[in-house]
Protein backbone atom coordinates (compact mmCIF):
# COMPACT_ATOMS: atom_id res chain seq x y z
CA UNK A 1 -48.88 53.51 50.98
CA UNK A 2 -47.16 50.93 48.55
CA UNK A 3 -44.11 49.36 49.65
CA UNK A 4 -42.39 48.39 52.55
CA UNK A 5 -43.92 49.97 56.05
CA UNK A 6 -41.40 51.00 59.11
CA UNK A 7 -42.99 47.76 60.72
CA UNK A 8 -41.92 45.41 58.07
CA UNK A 9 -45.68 44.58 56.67
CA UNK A 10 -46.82 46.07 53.71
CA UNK A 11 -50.76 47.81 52.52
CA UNK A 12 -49.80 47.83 48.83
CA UNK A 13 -47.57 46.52 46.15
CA UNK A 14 -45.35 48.40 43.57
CA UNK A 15 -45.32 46.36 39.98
CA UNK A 16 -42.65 46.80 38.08
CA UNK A 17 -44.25 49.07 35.66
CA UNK A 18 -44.98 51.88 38.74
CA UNK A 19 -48.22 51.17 39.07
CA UNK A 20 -49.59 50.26 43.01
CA UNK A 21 -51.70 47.16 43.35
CA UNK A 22 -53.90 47.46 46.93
CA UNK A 23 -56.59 44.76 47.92
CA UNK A 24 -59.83 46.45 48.99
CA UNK A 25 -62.63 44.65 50.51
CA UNK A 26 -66.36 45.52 49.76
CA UNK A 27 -69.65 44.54 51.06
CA UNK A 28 -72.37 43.48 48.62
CA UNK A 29 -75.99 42.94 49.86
CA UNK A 30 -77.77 40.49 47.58
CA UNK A 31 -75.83 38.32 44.25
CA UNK A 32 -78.06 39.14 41.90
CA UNK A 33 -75.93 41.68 40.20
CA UNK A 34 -71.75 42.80 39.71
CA UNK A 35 -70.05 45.39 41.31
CA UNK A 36 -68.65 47.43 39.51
CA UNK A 37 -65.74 49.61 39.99
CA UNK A 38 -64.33 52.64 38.67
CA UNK A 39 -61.89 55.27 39.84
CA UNK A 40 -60.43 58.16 38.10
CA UNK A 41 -57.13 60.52 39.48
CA UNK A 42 -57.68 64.15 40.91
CA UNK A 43 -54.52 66.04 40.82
CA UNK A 44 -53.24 65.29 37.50
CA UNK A 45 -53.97 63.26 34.11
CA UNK A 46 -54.21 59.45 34.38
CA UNK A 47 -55.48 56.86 32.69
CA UNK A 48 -58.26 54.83 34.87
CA UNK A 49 -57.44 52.37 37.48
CA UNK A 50 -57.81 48.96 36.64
CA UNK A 51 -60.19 46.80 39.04
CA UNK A 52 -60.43 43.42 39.03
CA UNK A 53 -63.67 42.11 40.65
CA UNK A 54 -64.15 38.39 40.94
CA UNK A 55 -67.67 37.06 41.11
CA UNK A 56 -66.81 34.10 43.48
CA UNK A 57 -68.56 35.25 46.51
CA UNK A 58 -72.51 35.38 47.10
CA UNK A 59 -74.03 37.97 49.12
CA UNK A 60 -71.49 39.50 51.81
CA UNK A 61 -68.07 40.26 51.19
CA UNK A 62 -66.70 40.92 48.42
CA UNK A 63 -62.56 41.19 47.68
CA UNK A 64 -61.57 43.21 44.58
CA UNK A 65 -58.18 44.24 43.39
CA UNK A 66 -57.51 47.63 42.49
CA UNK A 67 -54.52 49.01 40.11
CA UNK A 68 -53.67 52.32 40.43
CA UNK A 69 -51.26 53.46 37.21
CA UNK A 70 -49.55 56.45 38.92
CA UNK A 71 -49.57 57.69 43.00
CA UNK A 72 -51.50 60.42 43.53
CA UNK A 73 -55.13 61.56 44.58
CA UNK A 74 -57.94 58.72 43.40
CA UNK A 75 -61.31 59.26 43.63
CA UNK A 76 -62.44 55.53 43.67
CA UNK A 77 -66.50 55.13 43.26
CA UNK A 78 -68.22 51.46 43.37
CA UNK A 79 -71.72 51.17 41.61
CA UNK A 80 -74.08 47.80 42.74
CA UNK A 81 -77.43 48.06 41.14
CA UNK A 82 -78.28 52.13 41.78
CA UNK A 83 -76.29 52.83 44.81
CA UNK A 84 -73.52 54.27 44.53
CA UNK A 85 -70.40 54.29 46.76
CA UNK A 86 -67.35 56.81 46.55
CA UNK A 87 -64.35 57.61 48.44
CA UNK A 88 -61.09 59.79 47.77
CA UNK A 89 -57.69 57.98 48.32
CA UNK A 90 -53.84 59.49 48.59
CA UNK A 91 -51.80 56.53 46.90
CA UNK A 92 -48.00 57.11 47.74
CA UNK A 93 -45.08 54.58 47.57
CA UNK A 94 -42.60 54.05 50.75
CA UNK A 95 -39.62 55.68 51.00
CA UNK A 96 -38.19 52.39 52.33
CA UNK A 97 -38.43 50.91 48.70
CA UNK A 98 -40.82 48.12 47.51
């Protein structure tokens, strides 16, 4: 959920253009390769997210920023090497505003 949460905190951002902007952490097991990230919308036409993956960690954890260009259900899939990594996502906004 983007916006403000009843508790004050936020999970996501809302730019100004609509899109949501969430922080996800990954795990990575050895540097000698990029993550890479994709992620496509289920429920309606899209375009991709945008992920931004910094190569500043070695092995271990790994923070990436992920854009989503509309809310709506994201099927978000992380490649490292040959594995291969997916999950499905509901991205909504708060109805307490940004």
């Amino acid at each position: 959920m983007a916006g403000r949460l009843p508790g004050g905190g936020s999970r996501a951002t809302i730019n100004p253009n609509g899109s949501i902007y969430a922080k996800y952490a990954w795990w990575r097991a050895s540097d000698d390769a990029r993550l890479k990230i994709s992620g496509r919308r289920l429920d309606a036409a899209a375009p991709p997210l945008i992920a931004d993956v910094p190569n500043v960690y070695g092995v271990g954890f790994q923070p990436t920023a992920l854009t989503f260009p509309t809310p709506g259900c994201w099927r978000v899939t992380g490649t490292f090497k040959s594995a291969t990594v997916s999950f499905t996502v509901r991205v909504t906004t708060s109805s307490l505003g940004p």
